[in-house]
N, C-alpha and C. Protein backbone atom coordinates (compact mmCIF):
# COMPACT_ATOMS: atom_id res chain seq x y z
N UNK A 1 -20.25 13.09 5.52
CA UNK A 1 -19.17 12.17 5.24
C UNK A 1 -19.71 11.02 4.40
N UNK A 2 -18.87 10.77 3.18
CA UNK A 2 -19.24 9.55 2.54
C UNK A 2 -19.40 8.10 3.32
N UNK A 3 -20.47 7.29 3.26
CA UNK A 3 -19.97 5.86 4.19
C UNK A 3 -20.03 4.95 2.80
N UNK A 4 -18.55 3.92 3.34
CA UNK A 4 -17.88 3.85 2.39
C UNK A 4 -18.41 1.89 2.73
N UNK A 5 -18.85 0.86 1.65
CA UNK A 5 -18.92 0.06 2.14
C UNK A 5 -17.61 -1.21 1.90
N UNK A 6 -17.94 -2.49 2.06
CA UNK A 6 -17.00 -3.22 2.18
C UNK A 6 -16.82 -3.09 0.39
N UNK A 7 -17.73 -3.97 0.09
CA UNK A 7 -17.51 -3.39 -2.13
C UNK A 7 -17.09 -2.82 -2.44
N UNK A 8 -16.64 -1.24 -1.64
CA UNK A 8 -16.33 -0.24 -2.73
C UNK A 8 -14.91 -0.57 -2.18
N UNK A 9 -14.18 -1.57 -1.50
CA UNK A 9 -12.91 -1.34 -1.42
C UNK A 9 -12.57 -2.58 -2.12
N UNK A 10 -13.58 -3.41 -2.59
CA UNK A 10 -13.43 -4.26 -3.58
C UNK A 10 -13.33 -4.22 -4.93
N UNK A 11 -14.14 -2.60 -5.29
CA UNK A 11 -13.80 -2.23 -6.67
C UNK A 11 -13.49 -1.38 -6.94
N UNK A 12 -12.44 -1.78 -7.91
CA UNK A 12 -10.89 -0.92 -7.70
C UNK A 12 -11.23 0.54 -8.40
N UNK A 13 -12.23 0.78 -9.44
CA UNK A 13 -12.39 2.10 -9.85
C UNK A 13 -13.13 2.92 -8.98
N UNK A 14 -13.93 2.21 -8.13
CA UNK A 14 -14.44 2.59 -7.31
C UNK A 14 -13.89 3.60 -5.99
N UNK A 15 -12.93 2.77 -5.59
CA UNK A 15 -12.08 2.74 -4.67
C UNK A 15 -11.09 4.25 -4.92
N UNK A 16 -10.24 3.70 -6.24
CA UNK A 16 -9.65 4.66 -6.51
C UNK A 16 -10.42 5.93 -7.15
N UNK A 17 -11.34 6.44 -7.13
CA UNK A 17 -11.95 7.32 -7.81
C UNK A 17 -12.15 8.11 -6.06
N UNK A 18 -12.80 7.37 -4.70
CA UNK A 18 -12.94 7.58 -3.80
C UNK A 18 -11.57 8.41 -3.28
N UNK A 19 -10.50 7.94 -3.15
CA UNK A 19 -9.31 8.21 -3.11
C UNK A 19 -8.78 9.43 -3.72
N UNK A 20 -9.40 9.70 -4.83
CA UNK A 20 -9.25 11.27 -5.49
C UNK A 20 -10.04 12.34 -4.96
N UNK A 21 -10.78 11.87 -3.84
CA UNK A 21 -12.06 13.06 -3.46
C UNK A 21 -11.49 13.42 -2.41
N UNK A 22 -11.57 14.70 -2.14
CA UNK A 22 -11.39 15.58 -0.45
C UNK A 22 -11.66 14.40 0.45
N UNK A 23 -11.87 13.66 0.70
CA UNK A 23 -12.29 12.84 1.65
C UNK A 23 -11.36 12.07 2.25
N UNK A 24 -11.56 10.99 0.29
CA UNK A 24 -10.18 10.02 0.36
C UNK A 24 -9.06 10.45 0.74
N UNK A 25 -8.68 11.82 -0.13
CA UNK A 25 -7.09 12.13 0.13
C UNK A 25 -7.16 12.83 1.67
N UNK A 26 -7.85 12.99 2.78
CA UNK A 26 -8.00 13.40 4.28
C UNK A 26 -7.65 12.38 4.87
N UNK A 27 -8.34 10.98 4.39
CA UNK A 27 -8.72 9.96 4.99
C UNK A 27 -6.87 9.17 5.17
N UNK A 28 -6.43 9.29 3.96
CA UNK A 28 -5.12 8.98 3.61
C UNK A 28 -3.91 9.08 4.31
N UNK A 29 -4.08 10.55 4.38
CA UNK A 29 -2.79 11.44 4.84
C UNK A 29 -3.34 11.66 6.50
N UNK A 30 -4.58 11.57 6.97
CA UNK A 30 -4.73 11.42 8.50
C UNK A 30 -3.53 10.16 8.78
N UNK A 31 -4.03 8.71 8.16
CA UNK A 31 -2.97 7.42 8.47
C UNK A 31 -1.75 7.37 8.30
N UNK A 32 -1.30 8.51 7.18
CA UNK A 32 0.11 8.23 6.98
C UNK A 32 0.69 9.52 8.34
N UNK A 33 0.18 10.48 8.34
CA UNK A 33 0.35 11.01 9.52
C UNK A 33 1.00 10.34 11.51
N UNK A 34 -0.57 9.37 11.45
CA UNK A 34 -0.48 8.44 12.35
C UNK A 34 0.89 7.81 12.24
N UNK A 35 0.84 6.93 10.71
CA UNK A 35 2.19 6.05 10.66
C UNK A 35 3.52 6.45 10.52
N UNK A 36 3.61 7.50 10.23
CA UNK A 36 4.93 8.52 10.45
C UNK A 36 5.42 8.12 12.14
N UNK A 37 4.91 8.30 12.95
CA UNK A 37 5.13 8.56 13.97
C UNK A 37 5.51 7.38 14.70
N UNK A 38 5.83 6.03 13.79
CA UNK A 38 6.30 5.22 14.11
C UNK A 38 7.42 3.97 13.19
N UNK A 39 7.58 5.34 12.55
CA UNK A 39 8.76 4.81 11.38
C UNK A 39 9.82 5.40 11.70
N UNK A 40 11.15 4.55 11.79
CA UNK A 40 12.65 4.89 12.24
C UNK A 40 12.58 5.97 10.98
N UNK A 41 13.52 7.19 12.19
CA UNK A 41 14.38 8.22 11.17
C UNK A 41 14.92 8.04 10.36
N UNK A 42 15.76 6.98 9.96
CA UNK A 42 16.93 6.26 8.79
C UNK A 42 15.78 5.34 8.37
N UNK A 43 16.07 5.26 7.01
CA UNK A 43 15.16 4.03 6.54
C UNK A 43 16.16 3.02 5.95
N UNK A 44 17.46 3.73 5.57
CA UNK A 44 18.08 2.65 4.93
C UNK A 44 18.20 1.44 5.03
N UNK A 45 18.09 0.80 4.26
CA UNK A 45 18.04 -0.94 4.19
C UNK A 45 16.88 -1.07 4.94
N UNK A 46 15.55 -0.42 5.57
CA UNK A 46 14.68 -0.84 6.09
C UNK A 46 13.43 -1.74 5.10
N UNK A 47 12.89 -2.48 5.17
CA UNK A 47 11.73 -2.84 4.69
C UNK A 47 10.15 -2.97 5.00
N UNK A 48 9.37 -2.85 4.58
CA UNK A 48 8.14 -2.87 4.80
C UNK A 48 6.95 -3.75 4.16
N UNK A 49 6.49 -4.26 4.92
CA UNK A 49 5.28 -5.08 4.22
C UNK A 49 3.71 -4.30 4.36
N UNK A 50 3.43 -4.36 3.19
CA UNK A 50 2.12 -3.45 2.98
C UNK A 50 0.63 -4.48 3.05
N UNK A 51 0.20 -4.96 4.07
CA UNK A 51 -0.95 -5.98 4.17
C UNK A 51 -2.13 -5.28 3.27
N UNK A 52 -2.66 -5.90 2.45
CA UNK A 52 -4.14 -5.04 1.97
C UNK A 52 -3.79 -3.65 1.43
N UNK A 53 -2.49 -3.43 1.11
CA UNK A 53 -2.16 -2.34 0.50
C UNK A 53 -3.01 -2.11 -0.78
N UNK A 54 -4.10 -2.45 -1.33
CA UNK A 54 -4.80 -2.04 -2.64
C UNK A 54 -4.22 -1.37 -3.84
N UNK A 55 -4.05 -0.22 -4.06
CA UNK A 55 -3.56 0.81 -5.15
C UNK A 55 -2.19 1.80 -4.55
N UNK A 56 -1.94 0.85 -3.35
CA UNK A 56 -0.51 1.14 -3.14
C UNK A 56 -0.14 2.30 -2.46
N UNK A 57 -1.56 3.61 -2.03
CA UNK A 57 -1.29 5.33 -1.21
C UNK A 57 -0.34 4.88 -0.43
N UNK A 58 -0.26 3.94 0.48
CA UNK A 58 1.02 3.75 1.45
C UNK A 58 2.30 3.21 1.00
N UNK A 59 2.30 2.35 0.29
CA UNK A 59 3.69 1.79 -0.19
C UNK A 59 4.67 2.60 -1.46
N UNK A 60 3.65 3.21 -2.13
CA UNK A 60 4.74 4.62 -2.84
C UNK A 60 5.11 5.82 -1.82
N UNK A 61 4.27 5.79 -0.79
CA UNK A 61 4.70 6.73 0.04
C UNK A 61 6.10 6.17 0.80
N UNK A 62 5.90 5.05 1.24
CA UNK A 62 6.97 4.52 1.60
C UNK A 62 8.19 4.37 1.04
N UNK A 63 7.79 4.20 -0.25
CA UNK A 63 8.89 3.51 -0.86
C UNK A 63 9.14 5.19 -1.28
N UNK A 64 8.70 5.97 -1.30
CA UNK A 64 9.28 7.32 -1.49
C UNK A 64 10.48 7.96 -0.39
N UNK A 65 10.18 7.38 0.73
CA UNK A 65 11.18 7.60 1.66
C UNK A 65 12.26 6.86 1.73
N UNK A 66 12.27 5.90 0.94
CA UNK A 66 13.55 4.84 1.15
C UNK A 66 13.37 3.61 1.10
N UNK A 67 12.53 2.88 2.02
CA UNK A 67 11.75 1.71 2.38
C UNK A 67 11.53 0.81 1.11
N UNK A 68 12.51 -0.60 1.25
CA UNK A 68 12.03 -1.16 0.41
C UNK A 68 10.75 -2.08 0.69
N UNK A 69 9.79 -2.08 0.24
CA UNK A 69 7.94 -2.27 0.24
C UNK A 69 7.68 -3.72 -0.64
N UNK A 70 7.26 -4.59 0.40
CA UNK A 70 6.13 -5.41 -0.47
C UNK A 70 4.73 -5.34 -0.07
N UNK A 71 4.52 -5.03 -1.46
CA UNK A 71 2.72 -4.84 -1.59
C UNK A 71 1.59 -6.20 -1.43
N UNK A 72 1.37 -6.25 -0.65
CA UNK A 72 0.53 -7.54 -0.47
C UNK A 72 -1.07 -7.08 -0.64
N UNK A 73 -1.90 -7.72 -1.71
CA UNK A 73 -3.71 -7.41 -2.49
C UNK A 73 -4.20 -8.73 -2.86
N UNK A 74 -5.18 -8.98 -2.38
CA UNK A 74 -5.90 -10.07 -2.91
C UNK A 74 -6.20 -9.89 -4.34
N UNK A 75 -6.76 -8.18 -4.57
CA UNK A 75 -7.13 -8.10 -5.74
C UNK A 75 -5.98 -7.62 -7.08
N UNK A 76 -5.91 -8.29 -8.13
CA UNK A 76 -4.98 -8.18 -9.18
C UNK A 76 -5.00 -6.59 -10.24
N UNK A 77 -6.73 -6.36 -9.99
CA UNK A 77 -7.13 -5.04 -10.69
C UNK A 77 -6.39 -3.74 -9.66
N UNK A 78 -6.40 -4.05 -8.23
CA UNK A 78 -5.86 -3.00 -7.67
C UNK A 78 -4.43 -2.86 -7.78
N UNK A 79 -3.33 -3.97 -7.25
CA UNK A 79 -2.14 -4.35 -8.03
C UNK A 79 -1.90 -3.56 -9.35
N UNK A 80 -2.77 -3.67 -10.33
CA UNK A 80 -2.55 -3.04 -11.15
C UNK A 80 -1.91 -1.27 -11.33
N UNK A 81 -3.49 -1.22 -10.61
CA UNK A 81 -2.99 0.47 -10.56
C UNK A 81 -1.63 0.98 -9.62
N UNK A 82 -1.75 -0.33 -8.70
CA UNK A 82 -0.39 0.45 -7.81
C UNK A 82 1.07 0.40 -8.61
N UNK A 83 0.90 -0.81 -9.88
CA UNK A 83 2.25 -0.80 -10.46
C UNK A 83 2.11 0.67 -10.81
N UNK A 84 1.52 0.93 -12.12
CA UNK A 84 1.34 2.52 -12.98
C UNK A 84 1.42 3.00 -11.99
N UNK A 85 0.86 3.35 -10.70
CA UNK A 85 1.37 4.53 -10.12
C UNK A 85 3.07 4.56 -9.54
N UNK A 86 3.24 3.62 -9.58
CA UNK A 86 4.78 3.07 -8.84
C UNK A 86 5.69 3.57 -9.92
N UNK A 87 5.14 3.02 -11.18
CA UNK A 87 5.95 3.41 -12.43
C UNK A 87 6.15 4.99 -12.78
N UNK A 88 4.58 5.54 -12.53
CA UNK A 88 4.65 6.91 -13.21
C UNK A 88 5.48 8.14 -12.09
N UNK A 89 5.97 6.98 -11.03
CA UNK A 89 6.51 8.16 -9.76
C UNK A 89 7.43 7.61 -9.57
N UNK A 90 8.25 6.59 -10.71
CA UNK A 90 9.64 5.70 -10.81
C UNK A 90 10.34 5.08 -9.93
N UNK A 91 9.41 4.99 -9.25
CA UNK A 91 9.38 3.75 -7.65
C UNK A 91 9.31 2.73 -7.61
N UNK A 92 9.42 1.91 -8.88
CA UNK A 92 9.29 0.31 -9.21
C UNK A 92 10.07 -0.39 -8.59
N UNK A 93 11.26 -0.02 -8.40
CA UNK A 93 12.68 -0.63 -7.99
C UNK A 93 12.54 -0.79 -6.95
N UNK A 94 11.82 -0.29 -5.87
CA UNK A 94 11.25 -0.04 -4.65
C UNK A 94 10.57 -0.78 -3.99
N UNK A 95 9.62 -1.35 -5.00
CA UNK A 95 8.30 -2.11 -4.39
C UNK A 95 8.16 -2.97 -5.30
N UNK A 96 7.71 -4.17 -4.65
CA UNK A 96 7.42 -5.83 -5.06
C UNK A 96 6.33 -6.19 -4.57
N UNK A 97 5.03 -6.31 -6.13
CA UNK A 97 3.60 -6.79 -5.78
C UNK A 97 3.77 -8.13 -5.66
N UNK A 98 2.53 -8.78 -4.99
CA UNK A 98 1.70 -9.81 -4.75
C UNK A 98 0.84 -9.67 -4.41
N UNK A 99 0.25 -10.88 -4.99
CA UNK A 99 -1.33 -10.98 -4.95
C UNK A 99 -1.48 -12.06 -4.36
N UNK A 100 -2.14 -12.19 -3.51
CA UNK A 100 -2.56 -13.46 -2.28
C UNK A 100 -3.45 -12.58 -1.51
N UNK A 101 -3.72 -13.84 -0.49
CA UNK A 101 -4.36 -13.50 0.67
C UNK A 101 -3.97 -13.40 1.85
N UNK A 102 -4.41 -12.15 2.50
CA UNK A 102 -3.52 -12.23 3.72
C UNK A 102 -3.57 -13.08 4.88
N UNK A 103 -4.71 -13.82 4.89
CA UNK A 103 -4.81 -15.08 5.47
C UNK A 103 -3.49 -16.01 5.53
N UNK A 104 -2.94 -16.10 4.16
CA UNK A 104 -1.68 -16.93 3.79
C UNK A 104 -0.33 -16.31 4.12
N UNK A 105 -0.33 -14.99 4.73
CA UNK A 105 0.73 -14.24 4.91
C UNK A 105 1.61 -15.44 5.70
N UNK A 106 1.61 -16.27 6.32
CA UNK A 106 2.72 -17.04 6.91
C UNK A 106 3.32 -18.26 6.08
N UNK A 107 2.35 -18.04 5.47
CA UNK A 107 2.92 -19.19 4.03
C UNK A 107 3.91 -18.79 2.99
N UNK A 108 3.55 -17.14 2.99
CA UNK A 108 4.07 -16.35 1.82
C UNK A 108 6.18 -15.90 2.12
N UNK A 109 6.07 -15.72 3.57
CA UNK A 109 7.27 -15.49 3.90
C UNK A 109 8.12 -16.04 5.10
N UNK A 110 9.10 -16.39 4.64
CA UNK A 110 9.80 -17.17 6.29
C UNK A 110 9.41 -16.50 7.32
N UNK A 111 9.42 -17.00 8.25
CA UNK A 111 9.64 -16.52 10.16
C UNK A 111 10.69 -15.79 9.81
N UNK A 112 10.51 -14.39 10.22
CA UNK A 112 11.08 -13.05 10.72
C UNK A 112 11.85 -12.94 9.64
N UNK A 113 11.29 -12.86 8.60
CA UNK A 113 12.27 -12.46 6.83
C UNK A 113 11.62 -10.82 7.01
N UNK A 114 10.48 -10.34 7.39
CA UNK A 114 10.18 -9.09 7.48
C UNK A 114 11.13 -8.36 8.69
N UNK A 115 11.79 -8.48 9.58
CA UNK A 115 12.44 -7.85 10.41
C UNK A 115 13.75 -7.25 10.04
């Protein structure tokens, strides 16, 4: 098994190149697996906030089911790739980046605007 360190989820080619390997895409679909299993049947009008979402594997997934998604990344290079991928799978409409820190997550949105 690859061991993966804190850097390489800091750099984004890195990261995403990891993400293309048997590994990454195991590593992926094990969590979205997990997180299935606790997402309402109906998604309509549901929303989701994506903490540390990076290059976005969860929030196009999401936003593939319905879920409207904000992407929350410290980093702007990863942001990046999650727009193009958002775009090239026409899921833009779907999902709304930011870039902050999740430290600031209570700064970023009212009390219970995510519910």
């Amino acid at each position: 098994m690859t061991q993966l360190s804190v850097g390489q989820f800091q750099e984004t080619e890195k990261y995403a190149a990891y993400l293309r390997t048997t590994e990454g895409r195991l590593r992926v679909d094990l969590g979205w697996m997990n997180l299935r299993g606790f997402l309402p049947v109906t998604v309509e009008d549901q929303r989701a906030l994506d903490v540390g979402g990076g290059t976005g594997v969860l929030a196009l997934r999401l936003a593939a089911l319905g879920f409207q998604v904000e992407l929350l990344d410290n980093s702007e290079p990863m942001l990046v790739l999650a727009r193009k991928e958002a775009q090239a799978k026409a899921l833009s409409r779907r999902i709304s980046f930011r870039q902050a820190d999740v430290n600031c997550v209570s700064d970023l949105f009212e009390p219970s605007s995510m519910i």
